[in-house]
Protein backbone atom coordinates (compact mmCIF):
# COMPACT_ATOMS: atom_id res chain seq x y z
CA UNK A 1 0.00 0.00 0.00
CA UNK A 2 1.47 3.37 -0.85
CA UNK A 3 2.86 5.68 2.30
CA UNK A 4 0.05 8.31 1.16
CA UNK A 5 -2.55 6.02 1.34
CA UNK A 6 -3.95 5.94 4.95
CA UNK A 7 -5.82 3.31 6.87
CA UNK A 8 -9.40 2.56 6.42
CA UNK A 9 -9.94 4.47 3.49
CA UNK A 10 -11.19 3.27 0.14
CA UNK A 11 -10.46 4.58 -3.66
CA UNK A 12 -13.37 6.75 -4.51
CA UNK A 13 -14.59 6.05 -8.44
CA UNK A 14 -14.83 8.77 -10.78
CA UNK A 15 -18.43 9.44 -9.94
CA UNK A 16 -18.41 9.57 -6.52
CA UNK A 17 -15.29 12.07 -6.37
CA UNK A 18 -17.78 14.18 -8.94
CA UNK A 19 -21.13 13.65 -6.70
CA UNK A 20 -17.99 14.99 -3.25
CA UNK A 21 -16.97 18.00 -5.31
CA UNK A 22 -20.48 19.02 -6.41
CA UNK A 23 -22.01 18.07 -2.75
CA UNK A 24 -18.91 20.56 -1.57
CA UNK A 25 -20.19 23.87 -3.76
CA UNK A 26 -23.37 23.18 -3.33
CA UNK A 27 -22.55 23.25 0.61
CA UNK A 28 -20.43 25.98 0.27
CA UNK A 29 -22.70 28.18 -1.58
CA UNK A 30 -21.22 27.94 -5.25
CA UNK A 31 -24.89 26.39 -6.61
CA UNK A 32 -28.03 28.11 -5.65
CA UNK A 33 -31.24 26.63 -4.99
CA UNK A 34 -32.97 25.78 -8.21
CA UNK A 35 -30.40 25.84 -10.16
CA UNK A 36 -30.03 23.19 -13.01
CA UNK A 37 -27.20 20.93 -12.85
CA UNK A 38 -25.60 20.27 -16.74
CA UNK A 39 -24.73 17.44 -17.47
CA UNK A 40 -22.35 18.27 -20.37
CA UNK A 41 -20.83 21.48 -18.00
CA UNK A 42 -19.27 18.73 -15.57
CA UNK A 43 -18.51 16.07 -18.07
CA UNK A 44 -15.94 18.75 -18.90
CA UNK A 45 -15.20 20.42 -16.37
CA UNK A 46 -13.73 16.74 -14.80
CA UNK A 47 -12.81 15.91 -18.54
CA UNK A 48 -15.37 12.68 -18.79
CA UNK A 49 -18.31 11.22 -20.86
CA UNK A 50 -21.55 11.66 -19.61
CA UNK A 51 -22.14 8.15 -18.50
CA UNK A 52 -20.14 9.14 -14.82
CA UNK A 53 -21.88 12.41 -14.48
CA UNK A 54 -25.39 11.22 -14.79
CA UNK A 55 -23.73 8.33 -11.92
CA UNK A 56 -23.07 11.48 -10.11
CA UNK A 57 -26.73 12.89 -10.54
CA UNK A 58 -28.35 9.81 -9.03
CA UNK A 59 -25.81 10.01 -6.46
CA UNK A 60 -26.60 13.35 -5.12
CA UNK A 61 -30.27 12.99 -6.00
CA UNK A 62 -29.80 10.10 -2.91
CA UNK A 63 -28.11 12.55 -0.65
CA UNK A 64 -31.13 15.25 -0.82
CA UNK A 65 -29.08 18.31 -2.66
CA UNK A 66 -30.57 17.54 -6.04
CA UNK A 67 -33.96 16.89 -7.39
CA UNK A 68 -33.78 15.17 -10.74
CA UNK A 69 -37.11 15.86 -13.08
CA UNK A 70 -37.17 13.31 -16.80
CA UNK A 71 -36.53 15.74 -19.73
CA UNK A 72 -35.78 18.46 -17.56
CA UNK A 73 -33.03 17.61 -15.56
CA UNK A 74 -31.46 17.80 -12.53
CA UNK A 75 -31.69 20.70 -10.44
CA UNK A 76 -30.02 21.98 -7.01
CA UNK A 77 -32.61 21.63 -3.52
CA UNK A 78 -31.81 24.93 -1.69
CA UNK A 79 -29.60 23.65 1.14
CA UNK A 80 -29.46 26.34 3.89
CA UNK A 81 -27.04 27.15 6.93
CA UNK A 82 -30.07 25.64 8.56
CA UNK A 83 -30.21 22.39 6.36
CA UNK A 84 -26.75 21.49 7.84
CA UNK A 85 -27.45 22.29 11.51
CA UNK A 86 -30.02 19.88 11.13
CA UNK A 87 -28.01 17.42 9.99
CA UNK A 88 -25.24 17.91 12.89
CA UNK A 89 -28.65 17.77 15.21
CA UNK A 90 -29.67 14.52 14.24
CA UNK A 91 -25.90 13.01 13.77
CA UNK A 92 -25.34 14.43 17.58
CA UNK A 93 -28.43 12.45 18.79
CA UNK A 94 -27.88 9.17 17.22
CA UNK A 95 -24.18 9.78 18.03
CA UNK A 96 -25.11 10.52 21.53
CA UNK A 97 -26.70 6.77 21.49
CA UNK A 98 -24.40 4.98 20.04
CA UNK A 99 -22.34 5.97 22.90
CA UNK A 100 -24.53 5.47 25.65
CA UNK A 101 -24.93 2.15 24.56
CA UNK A 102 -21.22 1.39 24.14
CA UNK A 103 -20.75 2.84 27.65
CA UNK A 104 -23.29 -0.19 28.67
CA UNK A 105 -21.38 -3.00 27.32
CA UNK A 106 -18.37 -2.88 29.19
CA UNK A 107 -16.10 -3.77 26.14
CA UNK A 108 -12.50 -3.91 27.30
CA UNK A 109 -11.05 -4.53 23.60
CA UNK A 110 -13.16 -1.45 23.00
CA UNK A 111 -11.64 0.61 25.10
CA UNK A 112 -7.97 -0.70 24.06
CA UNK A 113 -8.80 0.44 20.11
CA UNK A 114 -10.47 4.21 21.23
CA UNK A 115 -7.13 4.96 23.24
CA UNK A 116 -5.04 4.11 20.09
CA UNK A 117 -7.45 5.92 18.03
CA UNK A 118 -7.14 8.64 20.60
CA UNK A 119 -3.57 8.17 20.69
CA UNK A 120 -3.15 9.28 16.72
CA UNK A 121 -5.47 11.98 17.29
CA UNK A 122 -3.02 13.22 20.15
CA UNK A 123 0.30 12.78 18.05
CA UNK A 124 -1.34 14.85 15.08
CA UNK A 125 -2.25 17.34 17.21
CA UNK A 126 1.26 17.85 18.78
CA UNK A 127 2.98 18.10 15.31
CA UNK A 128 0.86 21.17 15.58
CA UNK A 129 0.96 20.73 11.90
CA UNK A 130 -0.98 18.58 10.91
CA UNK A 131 -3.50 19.38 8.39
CA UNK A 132 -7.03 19.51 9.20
CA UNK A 133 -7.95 17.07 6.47
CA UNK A 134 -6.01 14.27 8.22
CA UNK A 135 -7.33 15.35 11.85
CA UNK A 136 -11.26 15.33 10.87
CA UNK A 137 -10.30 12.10 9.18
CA UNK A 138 -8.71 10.46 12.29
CA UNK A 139 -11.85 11.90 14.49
CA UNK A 140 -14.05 9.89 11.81
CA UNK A 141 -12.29 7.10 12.83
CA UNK A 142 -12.99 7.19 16.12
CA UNK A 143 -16.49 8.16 15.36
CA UNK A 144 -16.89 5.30 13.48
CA UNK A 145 -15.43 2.82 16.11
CA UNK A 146 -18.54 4.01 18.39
CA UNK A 147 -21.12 3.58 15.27
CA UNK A 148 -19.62 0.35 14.55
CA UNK A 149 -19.01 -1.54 18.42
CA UNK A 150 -22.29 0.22 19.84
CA UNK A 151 -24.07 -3.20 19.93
CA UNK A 152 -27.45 -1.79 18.51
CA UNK A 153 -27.45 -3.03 14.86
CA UNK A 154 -30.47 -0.97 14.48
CA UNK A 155 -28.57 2.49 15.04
CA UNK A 156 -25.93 1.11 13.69
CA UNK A 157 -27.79 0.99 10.80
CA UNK A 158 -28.95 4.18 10.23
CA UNK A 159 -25.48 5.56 11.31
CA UNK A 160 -24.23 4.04 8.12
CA UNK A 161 -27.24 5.20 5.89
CA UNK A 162 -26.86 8.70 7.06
CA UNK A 163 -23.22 8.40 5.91
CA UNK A 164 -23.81 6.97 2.87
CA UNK A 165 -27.06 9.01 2.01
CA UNK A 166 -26.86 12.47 3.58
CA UNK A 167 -24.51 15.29 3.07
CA UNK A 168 -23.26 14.29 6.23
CA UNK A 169 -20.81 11.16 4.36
CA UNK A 170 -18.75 13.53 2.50
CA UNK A 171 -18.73 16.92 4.40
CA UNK A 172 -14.89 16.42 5.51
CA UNK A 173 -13.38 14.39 2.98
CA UNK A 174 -12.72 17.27 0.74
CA UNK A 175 -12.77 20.37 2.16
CA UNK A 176 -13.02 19.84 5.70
CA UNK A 177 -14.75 23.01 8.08
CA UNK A 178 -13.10 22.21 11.36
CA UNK A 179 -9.90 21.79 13.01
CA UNK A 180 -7.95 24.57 11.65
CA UNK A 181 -6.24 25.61 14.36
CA UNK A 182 -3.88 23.76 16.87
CA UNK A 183 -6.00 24.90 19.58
CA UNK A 184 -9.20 23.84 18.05
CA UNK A 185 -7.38 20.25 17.43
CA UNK A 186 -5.85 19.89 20.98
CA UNK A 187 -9.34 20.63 22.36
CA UNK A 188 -10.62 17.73 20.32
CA UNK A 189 -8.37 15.81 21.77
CA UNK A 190 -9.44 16.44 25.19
CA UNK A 191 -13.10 16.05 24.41
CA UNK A 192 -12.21 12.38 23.09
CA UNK A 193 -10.11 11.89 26.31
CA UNK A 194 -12.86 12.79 28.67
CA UNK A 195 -15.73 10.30 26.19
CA UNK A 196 -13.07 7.54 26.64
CA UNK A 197 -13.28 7.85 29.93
CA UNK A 198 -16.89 8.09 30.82
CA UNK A 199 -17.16 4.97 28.58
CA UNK A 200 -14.40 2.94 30.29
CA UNK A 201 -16.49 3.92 33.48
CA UNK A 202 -19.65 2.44 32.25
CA UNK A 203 -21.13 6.18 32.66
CA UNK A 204 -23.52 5.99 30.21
CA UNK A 205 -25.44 9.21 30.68
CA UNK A 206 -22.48 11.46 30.30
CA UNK A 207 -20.95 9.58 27.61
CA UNK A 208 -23.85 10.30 25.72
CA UNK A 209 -23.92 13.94 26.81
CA UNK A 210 -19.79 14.51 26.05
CA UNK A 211 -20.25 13.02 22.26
CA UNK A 212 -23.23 15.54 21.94
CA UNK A 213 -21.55 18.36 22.60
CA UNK A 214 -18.47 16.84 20.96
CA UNK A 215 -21.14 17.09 17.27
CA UNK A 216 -22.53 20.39 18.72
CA UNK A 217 -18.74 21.70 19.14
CA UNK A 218 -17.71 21.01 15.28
CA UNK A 219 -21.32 21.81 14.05
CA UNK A 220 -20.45 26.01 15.73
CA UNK A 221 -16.97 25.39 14.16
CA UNK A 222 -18.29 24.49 10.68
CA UNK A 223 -20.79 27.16 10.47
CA UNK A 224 -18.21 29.76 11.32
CA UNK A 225 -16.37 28.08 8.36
CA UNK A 226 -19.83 28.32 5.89
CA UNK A 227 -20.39 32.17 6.90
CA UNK A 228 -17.63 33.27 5.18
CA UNK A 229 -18.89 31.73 1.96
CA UNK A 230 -22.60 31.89 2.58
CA UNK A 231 -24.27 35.58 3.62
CA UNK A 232 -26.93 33.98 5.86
CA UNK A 233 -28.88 33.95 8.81
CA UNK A 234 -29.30 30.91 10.92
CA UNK A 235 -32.11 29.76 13.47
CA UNK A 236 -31.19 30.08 17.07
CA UNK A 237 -33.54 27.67 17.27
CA UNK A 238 -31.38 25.19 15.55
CA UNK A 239 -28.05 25.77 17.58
CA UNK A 240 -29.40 23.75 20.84
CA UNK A 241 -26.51 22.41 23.47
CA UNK A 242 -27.86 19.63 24.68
């Protein structure tokens, strides 16, 4: 395996790194809502036929940011600052589950991978560094050891969907909105440290409440992030801390 390559991570095809980079401006701003996608604008603007970009299509048609009409084509869902604290919301609350219920089961091999995930996150931070790409990356790593080793298949399940069918799957791989600084990282750290140990204490309740505000921490971080792209108003409604 090449020395770039890093653990856990798969090649993306051709029409999934389209459906990231269109996902990433429409996030960011770049599209508007209602505005048609073209089919033959991407195929070359990445330089391919048309047979990946309409891949593409379907694939963000799945995720919610597109809405794809026969003979008309497909056309951008208006994805607000709000849109995207709702989906932090809703991955902070299953999150917050998933850890409550790994907190229950007591799983001492567990425990022994989230300090060496924990462990990577700590050495990354101290190379001060490190780019932010690469941290968010390792913190999805440990976020995915508590979707994974929960116990409940059932939230497992819908962890994975909202991964694999929600903005939520690609918002760090390519332009991540979080972990800039080396403060921001070594406080990331620390807010791992303290879930590892509320879950090696069988505390369910708080481990449920630290990876809460652990999602509501990076959801503030990646809004400040989006406000400098995207002149809008958000819901204080939305921005809840617990």
């Amino acid at each position: 395996m090449p020395a770039s390559r890093r653990r856990g991570e798969r090649t993306r095809t051709i029409p999934e790194q389209i459906a990231d980079h269109v996902s990433n401006a429409i996030v960011s701003g770049e599209y508007r809502g209602n505005e048609r996608i073209r089919e033959q604008e991407l195929a070359t603007l990445y330089g391919v036929s048309r047979g990946p970009v309409r891949e593409a299509i379907r694939t963000l048609q799945e995720r919610g940011l597109v809405n794809f009409f026969p003979r008309r084509g497909a056309y951008v869902v208006d994805v607000t600052l709000d849109t995207i604290i709702e989906v932090f919301n809703v991955r902070a609350a299953l999150m917050g589950l998933a850890a409550r219920d790994l907190a229950r089961r007591k799983d001492p091999r567990l425990i022994v991978d989230l300090q060496a995930g924990i462990a990577e996150l700590r050495q990354l931070a101290k190379t001060r560094t490190a780019p932010a790409q690469h941290f968010a990356r390792a913190i999805a790593r440990l976020g995915g050891l508590v979707a994974t080793r929960c116990g409940n298949k059932h939230l497992t399940r819908l962890l994975r969907d909202q991964l694999d069918h929600t903005l939520w799957g690609f918002i760090w791989r390519d332009r991540p909105l979080d972990f800039f600084t080396p403060q921001r990282q070594a406080a990331a750290v620390r807010e791992w440290e303290r879930l590892a140990v509320a879950i090696a204490a069988a505390d369910d309740s708080d481990a449920e409440l630290l990876l809460r505000q652990i999602f509501f921490n990076a959801r503030d971080a990646a809004l400040k992030t989006l406000r400098k792209t995207r002149a809008e108003k958000v819901s204080a409604a939305g921005l809840i801390r617990d």
